[in-house]
PDB file of N, CA and C in Angstrom:
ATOM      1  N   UNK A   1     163.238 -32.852 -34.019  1.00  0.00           N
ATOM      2  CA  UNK A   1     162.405 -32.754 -32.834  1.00  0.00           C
ATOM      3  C   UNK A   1     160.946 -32.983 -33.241  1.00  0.00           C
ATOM      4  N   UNK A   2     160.341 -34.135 -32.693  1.00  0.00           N
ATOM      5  CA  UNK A   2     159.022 -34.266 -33.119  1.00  0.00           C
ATOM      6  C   UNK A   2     157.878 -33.192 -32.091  1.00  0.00           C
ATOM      7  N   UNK A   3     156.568 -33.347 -32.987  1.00  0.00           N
ATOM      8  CA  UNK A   3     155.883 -32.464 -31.904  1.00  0.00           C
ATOM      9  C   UNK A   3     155.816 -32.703 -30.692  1.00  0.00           C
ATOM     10  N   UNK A   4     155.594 -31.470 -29.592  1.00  0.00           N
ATOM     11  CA  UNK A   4     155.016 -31.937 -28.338  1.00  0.00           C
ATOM     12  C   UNK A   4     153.538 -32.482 -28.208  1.00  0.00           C
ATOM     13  N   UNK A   5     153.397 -32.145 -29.130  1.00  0.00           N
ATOM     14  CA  UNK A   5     151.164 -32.714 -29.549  1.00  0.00           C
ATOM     15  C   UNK A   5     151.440 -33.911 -29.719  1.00  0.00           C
ATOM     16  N   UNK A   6     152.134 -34.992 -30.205  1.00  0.00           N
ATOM     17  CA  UNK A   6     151.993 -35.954 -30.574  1.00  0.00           C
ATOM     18  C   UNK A   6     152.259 -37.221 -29.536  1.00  0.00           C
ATOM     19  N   UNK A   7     151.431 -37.651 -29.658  1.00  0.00           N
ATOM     20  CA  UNK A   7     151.025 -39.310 -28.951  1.00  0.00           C
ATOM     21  C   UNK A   7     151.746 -40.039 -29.814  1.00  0.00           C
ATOM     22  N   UNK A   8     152.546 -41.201 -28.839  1.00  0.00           N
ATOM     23  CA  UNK A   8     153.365 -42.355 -30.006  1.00  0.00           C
ATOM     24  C   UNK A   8     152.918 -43.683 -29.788  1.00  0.00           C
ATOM     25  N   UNK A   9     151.742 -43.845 -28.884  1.00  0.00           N
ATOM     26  CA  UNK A   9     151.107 -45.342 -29.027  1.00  0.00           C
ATOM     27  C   UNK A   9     150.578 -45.430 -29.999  1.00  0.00           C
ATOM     28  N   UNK A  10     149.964 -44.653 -30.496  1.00  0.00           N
ATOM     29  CA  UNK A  10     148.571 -44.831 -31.486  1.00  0.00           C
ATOM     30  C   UNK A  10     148.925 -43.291 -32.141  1.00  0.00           C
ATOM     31  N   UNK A  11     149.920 -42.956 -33.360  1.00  0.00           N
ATOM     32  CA  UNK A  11     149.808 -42.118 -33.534  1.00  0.00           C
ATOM     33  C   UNK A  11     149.057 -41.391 -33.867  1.00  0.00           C
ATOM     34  N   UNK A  12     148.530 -40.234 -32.311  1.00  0.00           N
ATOM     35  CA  UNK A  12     147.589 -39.063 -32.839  1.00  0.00           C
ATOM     36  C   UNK A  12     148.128 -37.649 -31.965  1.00  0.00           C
ATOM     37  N   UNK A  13     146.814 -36.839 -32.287  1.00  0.00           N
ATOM     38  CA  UNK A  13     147.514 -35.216 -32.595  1.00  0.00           C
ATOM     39  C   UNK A  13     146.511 -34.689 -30.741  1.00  0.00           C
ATOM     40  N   UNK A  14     147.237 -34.472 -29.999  1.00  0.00           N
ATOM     41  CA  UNK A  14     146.172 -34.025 -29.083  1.00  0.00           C
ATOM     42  C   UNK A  14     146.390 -32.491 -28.805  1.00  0.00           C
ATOM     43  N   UNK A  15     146.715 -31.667 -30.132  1.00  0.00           N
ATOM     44  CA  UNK A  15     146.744 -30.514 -29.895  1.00  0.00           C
ATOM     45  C   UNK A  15     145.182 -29.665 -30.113  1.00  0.00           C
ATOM     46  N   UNK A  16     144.261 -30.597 -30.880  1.00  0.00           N
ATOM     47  CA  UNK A  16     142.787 -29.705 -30.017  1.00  0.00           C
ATOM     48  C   UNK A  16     141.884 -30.486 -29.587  1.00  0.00           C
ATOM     49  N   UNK A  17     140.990 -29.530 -28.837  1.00  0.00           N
ATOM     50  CA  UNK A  17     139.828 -30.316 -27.849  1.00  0.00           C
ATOM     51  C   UNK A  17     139.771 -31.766 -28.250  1.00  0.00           C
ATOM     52  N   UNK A  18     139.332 -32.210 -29.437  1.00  0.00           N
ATOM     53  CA  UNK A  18     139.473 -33.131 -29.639  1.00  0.00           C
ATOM     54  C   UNK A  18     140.635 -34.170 -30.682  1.00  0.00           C
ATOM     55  N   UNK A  19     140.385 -35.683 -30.206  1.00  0.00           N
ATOM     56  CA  UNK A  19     141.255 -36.939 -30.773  1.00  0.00           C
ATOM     57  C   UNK A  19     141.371 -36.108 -32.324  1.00  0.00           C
ATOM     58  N   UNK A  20     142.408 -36.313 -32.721  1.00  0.00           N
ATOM     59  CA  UNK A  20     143.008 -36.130 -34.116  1.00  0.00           C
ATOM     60  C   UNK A  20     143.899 -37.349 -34.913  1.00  0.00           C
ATOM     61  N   UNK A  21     143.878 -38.243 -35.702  1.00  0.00           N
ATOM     62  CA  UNK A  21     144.979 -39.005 -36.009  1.00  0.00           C
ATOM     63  C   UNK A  21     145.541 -38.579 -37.039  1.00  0.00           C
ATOM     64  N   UNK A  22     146.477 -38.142 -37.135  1.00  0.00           N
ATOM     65  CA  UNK A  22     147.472 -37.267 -38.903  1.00  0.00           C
ATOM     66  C   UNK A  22     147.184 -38.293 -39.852  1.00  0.00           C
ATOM     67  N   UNK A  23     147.177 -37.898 -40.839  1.00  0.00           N
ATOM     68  CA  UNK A  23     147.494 -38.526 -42.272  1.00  0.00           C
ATOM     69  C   UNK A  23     149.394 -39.050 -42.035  1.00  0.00           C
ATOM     70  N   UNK A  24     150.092 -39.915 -43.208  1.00  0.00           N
ATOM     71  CA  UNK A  24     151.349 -40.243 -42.777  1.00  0.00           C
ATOM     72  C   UNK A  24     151.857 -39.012 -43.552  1.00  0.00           C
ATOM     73  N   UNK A  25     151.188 -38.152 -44.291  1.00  0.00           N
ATOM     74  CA  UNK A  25     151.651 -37.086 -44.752  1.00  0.00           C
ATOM     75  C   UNK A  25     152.627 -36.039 -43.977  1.00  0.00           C
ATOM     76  N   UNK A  26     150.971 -35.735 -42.967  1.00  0.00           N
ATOM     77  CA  UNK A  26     151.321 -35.021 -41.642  1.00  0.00           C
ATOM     78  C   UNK A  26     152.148 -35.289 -40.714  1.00  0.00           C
ATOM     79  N   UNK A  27     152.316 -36.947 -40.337  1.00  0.00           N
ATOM     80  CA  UNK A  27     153.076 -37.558 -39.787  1.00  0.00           C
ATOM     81  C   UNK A  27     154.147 -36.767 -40.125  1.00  0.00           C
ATOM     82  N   UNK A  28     154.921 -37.223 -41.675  1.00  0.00           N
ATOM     83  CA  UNK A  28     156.244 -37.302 -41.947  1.00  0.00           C
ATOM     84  C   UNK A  28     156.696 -35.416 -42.078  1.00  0.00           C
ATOM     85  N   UNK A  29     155.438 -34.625 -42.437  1.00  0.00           N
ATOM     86  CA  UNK A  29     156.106 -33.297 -43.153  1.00  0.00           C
ATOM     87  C   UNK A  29     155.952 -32.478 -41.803  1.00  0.00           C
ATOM     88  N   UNK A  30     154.663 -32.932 -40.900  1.00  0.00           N
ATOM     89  CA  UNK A  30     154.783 -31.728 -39.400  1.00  0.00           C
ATOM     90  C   UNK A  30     155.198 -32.766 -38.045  1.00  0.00           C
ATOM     91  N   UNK A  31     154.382 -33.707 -38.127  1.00  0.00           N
ATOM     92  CA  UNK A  31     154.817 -34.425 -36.312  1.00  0.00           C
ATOM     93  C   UNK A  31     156.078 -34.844 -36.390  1.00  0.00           C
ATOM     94  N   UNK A  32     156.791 -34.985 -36.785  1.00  0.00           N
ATOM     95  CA  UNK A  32     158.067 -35.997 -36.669  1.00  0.00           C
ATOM     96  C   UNK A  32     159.306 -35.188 -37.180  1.00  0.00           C
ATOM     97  N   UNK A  33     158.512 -33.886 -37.303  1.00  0.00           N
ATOM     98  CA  UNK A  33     159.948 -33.213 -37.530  1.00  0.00           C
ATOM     99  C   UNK A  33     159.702 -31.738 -37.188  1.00  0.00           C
ATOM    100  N   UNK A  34     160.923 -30.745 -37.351  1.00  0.00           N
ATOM    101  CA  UNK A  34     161.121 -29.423 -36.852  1.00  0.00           C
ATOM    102  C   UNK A  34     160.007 -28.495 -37.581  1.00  0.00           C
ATOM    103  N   UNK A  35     159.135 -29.048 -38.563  1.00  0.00           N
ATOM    104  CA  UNK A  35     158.346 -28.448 -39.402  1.00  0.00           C
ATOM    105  C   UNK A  35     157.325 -28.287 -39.015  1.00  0.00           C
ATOM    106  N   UNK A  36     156.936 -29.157 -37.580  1.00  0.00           N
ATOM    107  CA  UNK A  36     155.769 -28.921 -37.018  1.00  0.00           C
ATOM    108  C   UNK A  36     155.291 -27.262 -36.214  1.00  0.00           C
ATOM    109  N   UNK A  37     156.375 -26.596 -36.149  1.00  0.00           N
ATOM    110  CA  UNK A  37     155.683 -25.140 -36.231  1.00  0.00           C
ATOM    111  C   UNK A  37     154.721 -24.768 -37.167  1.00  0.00           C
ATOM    112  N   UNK A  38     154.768 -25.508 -38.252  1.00  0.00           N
ATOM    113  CA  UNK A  38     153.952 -24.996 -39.642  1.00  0.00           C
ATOM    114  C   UNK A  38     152.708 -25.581 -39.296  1.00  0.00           C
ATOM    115  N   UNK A  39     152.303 -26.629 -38.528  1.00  0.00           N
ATOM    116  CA  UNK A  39     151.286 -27.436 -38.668  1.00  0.00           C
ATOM    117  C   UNK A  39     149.835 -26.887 -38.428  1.00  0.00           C
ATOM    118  N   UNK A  40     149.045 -26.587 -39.075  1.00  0.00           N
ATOM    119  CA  UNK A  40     147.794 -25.791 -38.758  1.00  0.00           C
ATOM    120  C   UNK A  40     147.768 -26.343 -37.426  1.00  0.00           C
ATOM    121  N   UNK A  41     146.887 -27.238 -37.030  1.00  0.00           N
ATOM    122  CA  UNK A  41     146.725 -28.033 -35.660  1.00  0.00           C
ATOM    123  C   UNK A  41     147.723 -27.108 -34.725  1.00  0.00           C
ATOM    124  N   UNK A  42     148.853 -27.448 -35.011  1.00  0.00           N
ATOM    125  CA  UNK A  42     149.632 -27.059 -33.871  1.00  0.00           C
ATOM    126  C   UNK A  42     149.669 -25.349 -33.834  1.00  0.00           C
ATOM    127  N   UNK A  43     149.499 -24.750 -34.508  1.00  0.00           N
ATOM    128  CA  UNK A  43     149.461 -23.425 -34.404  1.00  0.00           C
ATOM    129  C   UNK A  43     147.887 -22.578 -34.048  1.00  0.00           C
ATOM    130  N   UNK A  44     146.939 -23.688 -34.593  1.00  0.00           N
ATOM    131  CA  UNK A  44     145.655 -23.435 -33.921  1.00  0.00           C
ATOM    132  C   UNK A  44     145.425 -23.256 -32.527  1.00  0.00           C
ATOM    133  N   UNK A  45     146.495 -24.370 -31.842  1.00  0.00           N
ATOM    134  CA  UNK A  45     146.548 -24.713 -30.387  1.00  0.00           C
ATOM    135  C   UNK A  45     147.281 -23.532 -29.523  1.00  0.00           C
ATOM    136  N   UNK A  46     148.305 -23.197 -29.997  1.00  0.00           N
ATOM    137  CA  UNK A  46     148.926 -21.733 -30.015  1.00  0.00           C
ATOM    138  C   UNK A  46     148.808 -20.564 -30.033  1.00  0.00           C
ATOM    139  N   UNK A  47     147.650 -20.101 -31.393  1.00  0.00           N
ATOM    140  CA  UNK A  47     147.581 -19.146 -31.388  1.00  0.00           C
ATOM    141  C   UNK A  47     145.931 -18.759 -30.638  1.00  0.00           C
ATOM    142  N   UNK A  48     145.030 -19.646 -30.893  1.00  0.00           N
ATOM    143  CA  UNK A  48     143.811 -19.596 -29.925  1.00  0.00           C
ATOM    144  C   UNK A  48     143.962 -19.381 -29.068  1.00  0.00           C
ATOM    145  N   UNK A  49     144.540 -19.398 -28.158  1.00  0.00           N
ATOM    146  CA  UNK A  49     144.524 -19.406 -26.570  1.00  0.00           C
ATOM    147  C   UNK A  49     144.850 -17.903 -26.232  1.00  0.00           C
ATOM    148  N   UNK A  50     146.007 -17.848 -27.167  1.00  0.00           N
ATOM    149  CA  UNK A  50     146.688 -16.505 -26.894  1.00  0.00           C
ATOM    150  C   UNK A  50     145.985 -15.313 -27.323  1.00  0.00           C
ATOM    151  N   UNK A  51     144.736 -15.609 -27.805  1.00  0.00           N
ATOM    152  CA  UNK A  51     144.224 -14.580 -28.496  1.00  0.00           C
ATOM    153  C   UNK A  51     142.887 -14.514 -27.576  1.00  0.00           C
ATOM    154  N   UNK A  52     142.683 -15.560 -26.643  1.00  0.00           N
ATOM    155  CA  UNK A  52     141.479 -15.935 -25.778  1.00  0.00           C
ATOM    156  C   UNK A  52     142.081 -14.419 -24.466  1.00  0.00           C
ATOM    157  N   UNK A  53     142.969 -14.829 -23.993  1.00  0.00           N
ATOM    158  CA  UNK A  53     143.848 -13.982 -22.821  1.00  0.00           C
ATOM    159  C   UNK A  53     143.906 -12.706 -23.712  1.00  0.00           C
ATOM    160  N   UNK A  54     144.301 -12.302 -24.584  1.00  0.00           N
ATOM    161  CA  UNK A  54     144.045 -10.958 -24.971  1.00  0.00           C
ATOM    162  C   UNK A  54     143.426  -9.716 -24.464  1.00  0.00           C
ATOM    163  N   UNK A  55     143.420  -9.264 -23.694  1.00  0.00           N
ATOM    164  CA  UNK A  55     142.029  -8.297 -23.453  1.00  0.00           C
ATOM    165  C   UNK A  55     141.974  -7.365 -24.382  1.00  0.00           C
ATOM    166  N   UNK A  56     140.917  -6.921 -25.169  1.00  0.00           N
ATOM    167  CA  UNK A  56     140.085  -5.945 -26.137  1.00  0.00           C
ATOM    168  C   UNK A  56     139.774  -4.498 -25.349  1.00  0.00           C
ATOM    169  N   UNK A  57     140.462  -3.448 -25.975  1.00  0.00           N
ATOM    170  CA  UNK A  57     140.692  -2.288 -25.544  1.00  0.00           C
ATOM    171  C   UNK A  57     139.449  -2.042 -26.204  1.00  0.00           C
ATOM    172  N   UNK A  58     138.684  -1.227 -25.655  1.00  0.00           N
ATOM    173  CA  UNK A  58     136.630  -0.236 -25.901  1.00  0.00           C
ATOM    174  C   UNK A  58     137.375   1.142 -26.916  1.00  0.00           C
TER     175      UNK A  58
END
């Protein structure tokens, strides 16, 4: 299962604010396969948000 971040015209990463294009590293070891849970990028995109919605107990 490749990532859901990943663009296949022009392979790139649109998991933050901004254009990203992987190395074929990244390509082969996180976008294009089940390993992309590991992918900084993709877990940046993940775990930021969720930590944005958080509310901070006083």
């Amino acid at each position: 299962m490749k990532c859901p971040h990943l663009l296949t015209l022009l392979p790139s990463c649109k998991a933050l604010d901004r254009p990203y294009v992987p190395s074929l590293f990244e390509l082969d070891e996180y976008c294009c396969a089940k390993a992309h849970r590991k992918c900084p990028l993709y877990l940046k995109a993940i775990i930021e948000p969720a930590l944005e919605s958080t509310p901070v107990s006083a």
